[in-house]
N, C-alpha and C. Protein backbone atom coordinates (compact mmCIF):
# COMPACT_ATOMS: atom_id res chain seq x y z
N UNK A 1 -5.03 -1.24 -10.16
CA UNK A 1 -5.43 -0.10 -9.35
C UNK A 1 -5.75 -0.62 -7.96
N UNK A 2 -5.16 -0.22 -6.66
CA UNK A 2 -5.39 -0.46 -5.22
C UNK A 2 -5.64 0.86 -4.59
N UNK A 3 -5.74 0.50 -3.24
CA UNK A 3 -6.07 1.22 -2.29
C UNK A 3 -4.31 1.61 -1.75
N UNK A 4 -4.24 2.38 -1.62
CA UNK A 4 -2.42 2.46 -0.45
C UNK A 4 -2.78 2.90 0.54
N UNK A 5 -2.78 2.33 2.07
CA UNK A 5 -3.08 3.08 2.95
C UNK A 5 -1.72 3.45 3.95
N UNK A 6 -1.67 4.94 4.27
CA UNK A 6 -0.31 4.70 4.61
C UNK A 6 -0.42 5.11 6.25
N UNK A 7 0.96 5.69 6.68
CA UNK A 7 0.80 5.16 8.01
C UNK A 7 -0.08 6.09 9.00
N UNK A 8 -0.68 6.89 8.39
CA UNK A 8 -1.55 7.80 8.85
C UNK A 8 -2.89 7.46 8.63
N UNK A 9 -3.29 6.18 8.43
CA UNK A 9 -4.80 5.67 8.01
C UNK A 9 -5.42 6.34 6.75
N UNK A 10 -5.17 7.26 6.13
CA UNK A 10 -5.31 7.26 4.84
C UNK A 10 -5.50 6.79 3.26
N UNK A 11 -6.41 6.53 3.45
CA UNK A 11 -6.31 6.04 1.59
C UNK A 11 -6.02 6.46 0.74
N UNK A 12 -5.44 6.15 -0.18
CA UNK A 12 -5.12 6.45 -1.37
C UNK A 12 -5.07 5.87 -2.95
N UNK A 13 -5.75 6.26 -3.37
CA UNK A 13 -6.13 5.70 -4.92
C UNK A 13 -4.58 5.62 -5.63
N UNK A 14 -4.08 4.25 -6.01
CA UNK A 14 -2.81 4.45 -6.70
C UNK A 14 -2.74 3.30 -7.93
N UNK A 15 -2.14 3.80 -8.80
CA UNK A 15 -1.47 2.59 -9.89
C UNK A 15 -0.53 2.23 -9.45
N UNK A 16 -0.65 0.65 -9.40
CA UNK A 16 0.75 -0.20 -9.05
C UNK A 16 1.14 -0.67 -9.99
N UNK A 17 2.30 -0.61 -10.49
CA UNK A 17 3.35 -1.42 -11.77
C UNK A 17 4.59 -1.85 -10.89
N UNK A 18 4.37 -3.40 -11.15
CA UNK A 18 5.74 -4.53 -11.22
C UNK A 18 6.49 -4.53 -12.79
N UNK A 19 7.60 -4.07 -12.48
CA UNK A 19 8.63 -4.17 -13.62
C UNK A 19 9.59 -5.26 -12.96
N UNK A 20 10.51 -5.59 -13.71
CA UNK A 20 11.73 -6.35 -13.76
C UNK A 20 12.44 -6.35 -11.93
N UNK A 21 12.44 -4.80 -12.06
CA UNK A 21 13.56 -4.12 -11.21
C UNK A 21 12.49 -3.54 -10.02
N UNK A 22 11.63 -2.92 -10.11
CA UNK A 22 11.36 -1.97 -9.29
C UNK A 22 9.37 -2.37 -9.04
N UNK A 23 9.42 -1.47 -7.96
CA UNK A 23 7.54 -1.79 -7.70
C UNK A 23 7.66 -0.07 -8.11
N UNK A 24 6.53 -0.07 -9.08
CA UNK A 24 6.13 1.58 -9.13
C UNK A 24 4.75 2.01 -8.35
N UNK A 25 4.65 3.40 -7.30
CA UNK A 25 3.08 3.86 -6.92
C UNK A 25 3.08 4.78 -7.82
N UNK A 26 1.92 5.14 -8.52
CA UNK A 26 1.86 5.78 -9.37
C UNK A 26 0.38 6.94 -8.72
N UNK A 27 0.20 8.21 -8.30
CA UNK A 27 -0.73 8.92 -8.09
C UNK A 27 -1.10 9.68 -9.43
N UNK A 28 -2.22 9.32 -9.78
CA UNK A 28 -2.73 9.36 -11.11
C UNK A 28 -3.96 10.32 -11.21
N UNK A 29 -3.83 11.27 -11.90
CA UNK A 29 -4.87 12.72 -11.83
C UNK A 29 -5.47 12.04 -13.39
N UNK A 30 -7.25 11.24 -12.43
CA UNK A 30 -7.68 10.97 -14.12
C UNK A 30 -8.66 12.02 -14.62
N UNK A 31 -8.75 12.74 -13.56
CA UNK A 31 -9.76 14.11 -14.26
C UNK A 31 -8.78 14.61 -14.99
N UNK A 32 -7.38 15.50 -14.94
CA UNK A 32 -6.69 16.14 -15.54
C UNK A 32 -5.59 15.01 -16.47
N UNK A 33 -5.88 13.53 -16.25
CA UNK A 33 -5.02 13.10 -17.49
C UNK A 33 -3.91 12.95 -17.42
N UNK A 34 -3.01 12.99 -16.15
CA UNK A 34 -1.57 13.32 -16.04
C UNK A 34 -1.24 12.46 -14.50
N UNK A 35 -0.46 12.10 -14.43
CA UNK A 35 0.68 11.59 -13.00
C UNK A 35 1.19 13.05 -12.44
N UNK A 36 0.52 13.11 -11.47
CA UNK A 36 0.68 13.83 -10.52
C UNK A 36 1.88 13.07 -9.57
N UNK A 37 2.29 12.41 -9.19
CA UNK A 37 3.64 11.73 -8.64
C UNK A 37 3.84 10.78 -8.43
N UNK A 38 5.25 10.02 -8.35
CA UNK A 38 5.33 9.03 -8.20
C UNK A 38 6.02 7.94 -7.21
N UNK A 39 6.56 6.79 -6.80
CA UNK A 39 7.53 6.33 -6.07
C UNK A 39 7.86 5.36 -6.89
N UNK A 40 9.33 4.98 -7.20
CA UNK A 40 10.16 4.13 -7.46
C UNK A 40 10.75 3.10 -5.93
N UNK A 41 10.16 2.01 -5.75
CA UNK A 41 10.97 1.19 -4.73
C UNK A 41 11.20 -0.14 -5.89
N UNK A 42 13.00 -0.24 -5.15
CA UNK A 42 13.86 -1.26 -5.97
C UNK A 42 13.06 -2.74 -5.27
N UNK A 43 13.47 -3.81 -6.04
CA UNK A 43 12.58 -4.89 -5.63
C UNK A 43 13.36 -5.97 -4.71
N UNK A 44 14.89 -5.32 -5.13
CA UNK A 44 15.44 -6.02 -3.96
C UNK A 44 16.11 -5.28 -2.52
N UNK A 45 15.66 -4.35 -2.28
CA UNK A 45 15.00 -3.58 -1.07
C UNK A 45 14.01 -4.13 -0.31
N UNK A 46 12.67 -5.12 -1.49
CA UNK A 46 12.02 -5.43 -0.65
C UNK A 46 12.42 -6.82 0.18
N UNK A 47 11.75 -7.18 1.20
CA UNK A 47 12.05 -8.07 2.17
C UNK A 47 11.14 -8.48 2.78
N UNK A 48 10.14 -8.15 2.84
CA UNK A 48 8.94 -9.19 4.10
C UNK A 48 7.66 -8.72 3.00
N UNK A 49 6.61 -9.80 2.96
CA UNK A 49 5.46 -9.22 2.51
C UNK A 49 4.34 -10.09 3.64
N UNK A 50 3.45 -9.39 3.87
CA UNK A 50 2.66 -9.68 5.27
C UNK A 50 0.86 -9.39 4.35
N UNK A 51 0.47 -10.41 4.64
CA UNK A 51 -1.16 -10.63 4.02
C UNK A 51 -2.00 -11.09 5.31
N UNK A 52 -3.05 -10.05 5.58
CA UNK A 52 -3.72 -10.24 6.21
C UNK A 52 -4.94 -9.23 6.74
N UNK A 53 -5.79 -9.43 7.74
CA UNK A 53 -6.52 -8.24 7.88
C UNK A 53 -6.26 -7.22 8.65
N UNK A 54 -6.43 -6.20 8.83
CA UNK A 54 -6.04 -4.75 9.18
C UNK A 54 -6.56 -5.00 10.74
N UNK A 55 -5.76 -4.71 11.83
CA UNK A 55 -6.32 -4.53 12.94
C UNK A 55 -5.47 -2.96 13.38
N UNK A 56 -5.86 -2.54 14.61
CA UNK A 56 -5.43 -1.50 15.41
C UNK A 56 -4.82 -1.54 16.56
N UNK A 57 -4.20 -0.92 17.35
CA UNK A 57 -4.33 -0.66 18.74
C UNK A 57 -5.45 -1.00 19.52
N UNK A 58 -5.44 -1.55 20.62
CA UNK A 58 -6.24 -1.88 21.73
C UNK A 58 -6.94 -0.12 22.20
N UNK A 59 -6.16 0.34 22.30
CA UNK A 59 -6.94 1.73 23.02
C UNK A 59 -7.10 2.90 22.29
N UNK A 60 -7.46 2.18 20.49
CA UNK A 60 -7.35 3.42 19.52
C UNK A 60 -8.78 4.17 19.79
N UNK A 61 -8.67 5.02 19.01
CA UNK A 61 -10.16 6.20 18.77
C UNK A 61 -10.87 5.73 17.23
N UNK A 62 -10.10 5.30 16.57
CA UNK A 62 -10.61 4.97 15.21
C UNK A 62 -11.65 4.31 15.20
N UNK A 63 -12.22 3.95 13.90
CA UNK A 63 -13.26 3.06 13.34
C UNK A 63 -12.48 2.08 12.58
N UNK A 64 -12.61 0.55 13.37
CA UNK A 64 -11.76 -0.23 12.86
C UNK A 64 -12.52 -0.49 11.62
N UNK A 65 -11.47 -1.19 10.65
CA UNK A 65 -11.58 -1.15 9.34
C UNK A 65 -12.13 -3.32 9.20
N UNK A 66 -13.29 -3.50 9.97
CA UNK A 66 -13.62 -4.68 9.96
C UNK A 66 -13.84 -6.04 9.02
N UNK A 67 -13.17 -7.02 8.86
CA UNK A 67 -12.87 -7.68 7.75
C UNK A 67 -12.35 -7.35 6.58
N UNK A 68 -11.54 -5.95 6.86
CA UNK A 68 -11.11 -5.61 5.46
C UNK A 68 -9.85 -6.17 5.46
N UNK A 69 -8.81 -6.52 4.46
CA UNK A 69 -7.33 -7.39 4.33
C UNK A 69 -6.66 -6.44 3.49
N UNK A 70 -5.54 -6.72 3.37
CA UNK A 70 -4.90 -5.94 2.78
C UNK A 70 -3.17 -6.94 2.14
N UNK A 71 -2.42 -6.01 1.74
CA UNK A 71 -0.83 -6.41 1.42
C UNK A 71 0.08 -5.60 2.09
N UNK A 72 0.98 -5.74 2.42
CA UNK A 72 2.31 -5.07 3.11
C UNK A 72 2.94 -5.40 2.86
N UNK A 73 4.31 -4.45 2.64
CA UNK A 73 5.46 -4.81 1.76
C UNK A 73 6.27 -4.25 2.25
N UNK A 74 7.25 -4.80 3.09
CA UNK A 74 8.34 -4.21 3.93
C UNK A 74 9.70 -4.22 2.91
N UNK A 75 10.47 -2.66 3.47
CA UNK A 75 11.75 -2.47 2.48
C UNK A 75 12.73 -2.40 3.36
N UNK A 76 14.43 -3.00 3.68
CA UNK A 76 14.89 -2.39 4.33
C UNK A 76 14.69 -3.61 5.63
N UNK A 77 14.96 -4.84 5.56
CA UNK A 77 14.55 -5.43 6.72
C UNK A 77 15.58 -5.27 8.30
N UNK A 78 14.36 -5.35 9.01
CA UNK A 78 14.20 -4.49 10.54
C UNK A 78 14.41 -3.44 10.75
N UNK A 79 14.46 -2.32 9.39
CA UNK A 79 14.49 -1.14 9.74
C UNK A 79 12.77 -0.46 10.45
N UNK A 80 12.95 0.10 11.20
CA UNK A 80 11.87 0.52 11.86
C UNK A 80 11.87 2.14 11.33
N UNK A 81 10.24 2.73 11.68
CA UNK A 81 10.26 4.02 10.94
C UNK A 81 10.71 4.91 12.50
N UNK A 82 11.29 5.93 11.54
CA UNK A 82 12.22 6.84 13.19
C UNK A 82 11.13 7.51 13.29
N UNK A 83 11.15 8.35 14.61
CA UNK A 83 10.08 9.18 15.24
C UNK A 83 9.41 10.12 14.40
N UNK A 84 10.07 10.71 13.96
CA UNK A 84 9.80 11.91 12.86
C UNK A 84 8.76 11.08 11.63
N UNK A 85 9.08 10.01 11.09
CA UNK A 85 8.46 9.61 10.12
C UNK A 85 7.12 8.90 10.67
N UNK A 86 7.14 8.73 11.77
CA UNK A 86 6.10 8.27 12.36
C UNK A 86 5.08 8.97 12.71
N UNK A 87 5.78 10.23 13.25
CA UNK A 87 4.37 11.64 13.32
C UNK A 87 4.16 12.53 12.52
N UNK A 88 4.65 12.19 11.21
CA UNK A 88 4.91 12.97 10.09
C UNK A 88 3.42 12.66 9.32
N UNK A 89 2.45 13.45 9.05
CA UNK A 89 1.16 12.56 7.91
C UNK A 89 1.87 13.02 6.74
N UNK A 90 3.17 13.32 6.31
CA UNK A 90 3.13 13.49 4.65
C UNK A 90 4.62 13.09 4.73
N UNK A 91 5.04 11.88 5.42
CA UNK A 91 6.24 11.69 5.33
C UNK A 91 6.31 10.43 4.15
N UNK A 92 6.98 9.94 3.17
CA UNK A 92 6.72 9.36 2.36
C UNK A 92 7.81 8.15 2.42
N UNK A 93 9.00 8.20 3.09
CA UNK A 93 9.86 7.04 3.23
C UNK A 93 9.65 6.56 4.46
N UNK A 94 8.14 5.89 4.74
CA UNK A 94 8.15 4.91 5.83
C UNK A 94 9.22 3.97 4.87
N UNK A 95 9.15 2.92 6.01
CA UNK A 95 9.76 1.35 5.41
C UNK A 95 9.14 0.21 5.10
N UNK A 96 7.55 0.46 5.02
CA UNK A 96 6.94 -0.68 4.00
C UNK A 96 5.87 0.51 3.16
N UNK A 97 4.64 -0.16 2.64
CA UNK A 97 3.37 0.41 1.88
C UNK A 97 2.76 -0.37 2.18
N UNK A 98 1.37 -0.13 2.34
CA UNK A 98 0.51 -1.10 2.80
C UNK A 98 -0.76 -0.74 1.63
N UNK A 99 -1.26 -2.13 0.81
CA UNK A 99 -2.24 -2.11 -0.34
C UNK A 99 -3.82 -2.85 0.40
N UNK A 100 -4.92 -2.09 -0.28
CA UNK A 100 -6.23 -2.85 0.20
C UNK A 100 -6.95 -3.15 -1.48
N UNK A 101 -7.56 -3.78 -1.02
CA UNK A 101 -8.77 -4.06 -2.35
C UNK A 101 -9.46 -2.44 -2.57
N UNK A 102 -9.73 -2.39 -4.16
CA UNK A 102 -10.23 -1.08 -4.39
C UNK A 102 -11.61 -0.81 -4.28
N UNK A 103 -12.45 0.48 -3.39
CA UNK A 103 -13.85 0.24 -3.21
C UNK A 103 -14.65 0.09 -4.12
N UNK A 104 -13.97 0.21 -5.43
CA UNK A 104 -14.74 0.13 -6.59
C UNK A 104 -15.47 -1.51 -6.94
N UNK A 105 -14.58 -2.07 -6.36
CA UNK A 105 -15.05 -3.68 -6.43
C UNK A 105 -16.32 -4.09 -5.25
N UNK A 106 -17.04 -2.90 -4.84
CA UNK A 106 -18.32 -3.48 -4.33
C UNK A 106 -19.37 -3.39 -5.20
N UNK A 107 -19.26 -2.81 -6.30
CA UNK A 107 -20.02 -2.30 -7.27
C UNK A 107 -20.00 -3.21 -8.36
N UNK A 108 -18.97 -4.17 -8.32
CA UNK A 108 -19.07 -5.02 -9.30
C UNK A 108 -18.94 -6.53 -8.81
N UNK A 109 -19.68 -7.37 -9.84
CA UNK A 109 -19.83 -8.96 -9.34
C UNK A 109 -18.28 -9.35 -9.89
N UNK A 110 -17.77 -9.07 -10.53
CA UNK A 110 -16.62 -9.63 -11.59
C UNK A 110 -15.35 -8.81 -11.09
N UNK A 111 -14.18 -9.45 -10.76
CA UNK A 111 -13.08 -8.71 -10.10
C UNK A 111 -12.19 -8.92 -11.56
N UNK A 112 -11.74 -7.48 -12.35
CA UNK A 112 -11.35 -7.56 -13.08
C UNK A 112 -9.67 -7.55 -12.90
N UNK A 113 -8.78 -8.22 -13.21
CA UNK A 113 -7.31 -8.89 -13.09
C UNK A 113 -6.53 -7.57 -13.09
N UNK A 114 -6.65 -6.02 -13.34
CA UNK A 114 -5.52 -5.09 -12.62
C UNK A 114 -6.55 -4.42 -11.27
N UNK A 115 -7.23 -5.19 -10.83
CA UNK A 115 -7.43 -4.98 -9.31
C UNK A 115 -7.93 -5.91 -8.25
N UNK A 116 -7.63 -7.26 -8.87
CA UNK A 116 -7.12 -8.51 -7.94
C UNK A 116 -5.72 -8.44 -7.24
N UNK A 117 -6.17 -8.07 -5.88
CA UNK A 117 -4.81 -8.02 -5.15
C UNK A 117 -4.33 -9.35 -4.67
N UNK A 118 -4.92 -10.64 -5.06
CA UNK A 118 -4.74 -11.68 -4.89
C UNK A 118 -3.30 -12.12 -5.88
N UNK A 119 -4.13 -11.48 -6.85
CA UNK A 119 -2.97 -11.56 -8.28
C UNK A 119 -2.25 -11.20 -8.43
N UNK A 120 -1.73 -9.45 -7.52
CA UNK A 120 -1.27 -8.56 -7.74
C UNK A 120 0.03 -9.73 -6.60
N UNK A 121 -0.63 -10.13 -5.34
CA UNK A 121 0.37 -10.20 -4.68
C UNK A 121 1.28 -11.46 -5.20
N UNK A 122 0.60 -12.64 -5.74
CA UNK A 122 1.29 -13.70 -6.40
C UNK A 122 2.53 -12.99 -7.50
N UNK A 123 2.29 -12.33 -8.22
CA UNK A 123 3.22 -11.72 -9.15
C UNK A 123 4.03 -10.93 -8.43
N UNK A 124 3.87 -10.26 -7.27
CA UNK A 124 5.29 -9.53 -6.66
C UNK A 124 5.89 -10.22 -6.19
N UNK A 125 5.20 -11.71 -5.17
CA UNK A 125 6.56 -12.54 -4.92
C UNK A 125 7.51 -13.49 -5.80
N UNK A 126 6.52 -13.45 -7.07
CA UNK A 126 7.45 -14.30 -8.24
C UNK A 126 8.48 -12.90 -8.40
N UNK A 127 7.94 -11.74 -8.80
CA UNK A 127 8.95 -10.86 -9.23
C UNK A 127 10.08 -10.39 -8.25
N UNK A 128 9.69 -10.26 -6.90
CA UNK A 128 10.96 -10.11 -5.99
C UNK A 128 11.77 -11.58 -5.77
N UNK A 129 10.98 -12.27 -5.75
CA UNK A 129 12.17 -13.70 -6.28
C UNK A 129 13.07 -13.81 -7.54
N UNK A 130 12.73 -13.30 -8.57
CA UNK A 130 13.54 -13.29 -9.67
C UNK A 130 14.31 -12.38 -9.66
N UNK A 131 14.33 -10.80 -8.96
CA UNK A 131 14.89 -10.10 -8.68
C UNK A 131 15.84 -10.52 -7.86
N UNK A 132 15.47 -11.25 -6.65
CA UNK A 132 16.79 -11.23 -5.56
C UNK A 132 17.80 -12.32 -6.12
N UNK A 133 17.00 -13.35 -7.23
CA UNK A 133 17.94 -14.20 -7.58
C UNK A 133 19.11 -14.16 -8.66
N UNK A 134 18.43 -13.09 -9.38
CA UNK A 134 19.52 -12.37 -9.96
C UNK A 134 20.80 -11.67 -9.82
N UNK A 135 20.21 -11.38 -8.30
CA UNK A 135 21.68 -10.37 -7.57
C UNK A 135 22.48 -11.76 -6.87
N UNK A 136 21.97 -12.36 -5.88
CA UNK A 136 22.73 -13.36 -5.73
C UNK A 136 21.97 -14.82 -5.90
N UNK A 137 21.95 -15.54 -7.13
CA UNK A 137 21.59 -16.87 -7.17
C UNK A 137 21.35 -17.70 -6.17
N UNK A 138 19.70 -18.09 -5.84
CA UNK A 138 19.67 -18.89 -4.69
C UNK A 138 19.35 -18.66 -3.28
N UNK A 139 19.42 -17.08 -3.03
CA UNK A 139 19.40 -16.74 -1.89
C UNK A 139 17.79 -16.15 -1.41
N UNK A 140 17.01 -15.92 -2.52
CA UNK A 140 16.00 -15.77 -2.37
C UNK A 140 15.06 -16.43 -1.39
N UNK A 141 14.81 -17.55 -1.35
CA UNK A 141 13.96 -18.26 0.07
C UNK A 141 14.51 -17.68 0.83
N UNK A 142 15.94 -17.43 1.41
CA UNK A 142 16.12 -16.69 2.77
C UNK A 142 15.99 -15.28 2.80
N UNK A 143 16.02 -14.78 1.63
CA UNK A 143 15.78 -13.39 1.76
C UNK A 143 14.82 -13.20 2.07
N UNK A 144 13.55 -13.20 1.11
CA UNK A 144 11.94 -12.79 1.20
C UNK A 144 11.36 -13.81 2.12
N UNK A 145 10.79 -12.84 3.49
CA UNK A 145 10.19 -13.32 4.46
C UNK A 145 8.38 -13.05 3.89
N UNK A 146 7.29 -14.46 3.86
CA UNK A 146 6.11 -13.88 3.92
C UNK A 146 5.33 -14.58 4.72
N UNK A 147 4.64 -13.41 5.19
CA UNK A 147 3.48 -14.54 6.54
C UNK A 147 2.11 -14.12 5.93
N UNK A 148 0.68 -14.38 6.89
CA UNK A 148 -0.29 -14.38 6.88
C UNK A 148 -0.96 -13.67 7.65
N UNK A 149 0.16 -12.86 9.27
CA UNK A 149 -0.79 -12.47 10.30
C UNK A 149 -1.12 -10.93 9.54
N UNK A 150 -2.09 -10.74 11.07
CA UNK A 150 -2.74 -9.20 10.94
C UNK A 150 -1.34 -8.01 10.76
N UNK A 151 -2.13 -7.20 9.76
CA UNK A 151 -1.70 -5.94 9.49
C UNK A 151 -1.83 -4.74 10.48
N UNK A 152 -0.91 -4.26 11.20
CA UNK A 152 -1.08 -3.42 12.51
C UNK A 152 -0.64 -1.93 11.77
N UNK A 153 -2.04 -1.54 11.89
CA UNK A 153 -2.11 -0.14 11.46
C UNK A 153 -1.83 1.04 12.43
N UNK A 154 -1.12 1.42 12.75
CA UNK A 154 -0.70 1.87 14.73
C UNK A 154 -0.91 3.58 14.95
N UNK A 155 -2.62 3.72 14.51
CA UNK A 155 -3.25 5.00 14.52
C UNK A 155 -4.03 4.98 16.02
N UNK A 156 -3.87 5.76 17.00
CA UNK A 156 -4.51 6.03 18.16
C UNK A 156 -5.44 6.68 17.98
N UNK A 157 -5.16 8.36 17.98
CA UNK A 157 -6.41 9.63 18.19
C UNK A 157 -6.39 9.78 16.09
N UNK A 158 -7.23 9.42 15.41
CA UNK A 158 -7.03 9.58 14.24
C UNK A 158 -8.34 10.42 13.68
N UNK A 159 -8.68 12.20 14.16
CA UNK A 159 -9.25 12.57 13.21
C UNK A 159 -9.13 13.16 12.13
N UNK A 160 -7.97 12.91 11.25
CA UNK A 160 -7.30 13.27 10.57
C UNK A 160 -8.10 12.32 9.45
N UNK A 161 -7.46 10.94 9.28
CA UNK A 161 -7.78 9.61 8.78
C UNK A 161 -9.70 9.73 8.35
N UNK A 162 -10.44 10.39 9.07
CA UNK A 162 -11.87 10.16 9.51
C UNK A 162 -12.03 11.01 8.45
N UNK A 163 -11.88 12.41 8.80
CA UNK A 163 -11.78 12.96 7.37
C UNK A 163 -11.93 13.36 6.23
N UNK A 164 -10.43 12.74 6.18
CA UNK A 164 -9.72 12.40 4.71
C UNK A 164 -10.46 11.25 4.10
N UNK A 165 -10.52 10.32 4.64
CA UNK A 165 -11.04 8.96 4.27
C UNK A 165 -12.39 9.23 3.71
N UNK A 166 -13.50 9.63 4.81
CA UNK A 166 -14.69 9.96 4.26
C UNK A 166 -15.53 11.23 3.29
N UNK A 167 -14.45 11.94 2.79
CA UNK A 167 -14.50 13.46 2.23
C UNK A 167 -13.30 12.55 0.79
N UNK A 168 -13.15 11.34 0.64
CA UNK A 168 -12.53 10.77 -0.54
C UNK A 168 -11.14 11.33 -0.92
N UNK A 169 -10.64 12.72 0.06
CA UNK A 169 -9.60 13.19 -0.63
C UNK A 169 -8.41 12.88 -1.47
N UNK A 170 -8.60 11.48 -1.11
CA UNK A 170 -7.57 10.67 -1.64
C UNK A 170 -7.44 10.13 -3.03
N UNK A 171 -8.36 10.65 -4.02
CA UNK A 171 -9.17 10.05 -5.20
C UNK A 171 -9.25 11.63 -6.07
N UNK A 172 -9.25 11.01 -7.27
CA UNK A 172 -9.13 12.25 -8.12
C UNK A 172 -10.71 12.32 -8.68
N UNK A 173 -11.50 13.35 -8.22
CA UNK A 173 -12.76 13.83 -8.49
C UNK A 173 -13.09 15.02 -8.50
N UNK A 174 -13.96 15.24 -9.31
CA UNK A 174 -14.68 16.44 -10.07
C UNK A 174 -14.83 17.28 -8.56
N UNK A 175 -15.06 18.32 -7.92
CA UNK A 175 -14.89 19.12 -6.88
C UNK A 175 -14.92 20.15 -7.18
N UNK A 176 -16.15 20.68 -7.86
CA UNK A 176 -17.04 21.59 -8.33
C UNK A 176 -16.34 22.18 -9.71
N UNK A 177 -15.55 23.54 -10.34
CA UNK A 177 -15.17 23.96 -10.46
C UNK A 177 -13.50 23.38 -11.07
N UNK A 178 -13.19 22.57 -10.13
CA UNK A 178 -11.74 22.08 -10.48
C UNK A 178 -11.56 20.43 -9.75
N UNK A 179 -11.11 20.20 -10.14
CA UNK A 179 -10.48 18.71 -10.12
C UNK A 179 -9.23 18.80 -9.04
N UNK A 180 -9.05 17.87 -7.64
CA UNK A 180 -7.74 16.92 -7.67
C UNK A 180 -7.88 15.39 -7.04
């Protein structure tokens, strides 16, 4: 279980599953018990994974997200997101996902192993390595690019993000009457 924050500064509570083939996001309704939706990205689509901490724009409005780190997982390498997907808040084929540690882990001394994103990220680059080496033997080191720098979250005027973020919308909770 992670955080997904996408390109609208948003959080989002998601199940991540590494299979063979594919990375699954899974939006998971645990009041009502059911997957509310999902994304399938193929694993050899992916191409860059970037670990590091979240910074902003120089002349944003936000509340930077200070010492927090995260994962990024670019699909599609040097594809850039077109205009539309960029001012879109419910556009869903950017060209990476970006994962944080879940807030649930301030509450606990013990980081339990399906929400170590440490772990999470070691096992996607073994698994997109075995993936790309399958399609073509060997080519993997040049395929999968991974670095260490900052994560550029590229939100300016964001009271949208402020919110959403702090009103939890992103999380499936009791909300009087009914659940989402």
């Amino acid at each position: 279980i992670a955080y997904r924050i996408d390109h609208w500064d948003h959080e989002k509570e998601r199940i991540v599953m590494i299979t063979e083939k594919k990375l699954v996001l899974i939006r998971y309704n645990f009041i009502g018990l059911r997957v509310d939706d999902h994304r399938k990205i193929p694993l050899i689509s992916c191409d860059k994974i970037q670990s590091g901490r979240f910074t902003y724009p120089k002349n944003t409005m936000m509340i930077p997200r200070h010492f927090q780190t995260g994962l990024r997982v670019y699909m599609n390498k040097n594809v850039l997101p077109t205009f539309l997907q960029n001012w879109n808040p419910w556009s869903k084929e950017m060209p990476f996902v970006t994962f944080t540690w879940h807030k649930a882990l301030g509450y606990r001394d013990d980081i339990p192993r399906f929400m170590d994103l440490n772990g999470f990220q070691k096992d996607l680059v073994s698994t997109i390595t075995t993936a790309h080496n399958e399609l073509h033997p060997g080519v993997a080191e040049d395929s999968l690019e991974f670095n260490n720098d900052p994560i550029l979250i590229q939100v300016y005027c964001g009271a949208s993000p402020i919110v959403y973020n702090w009103s939890i919308l992103g999380f499936n909770r009791d909300r009087g009457s009914f659940g989402y």
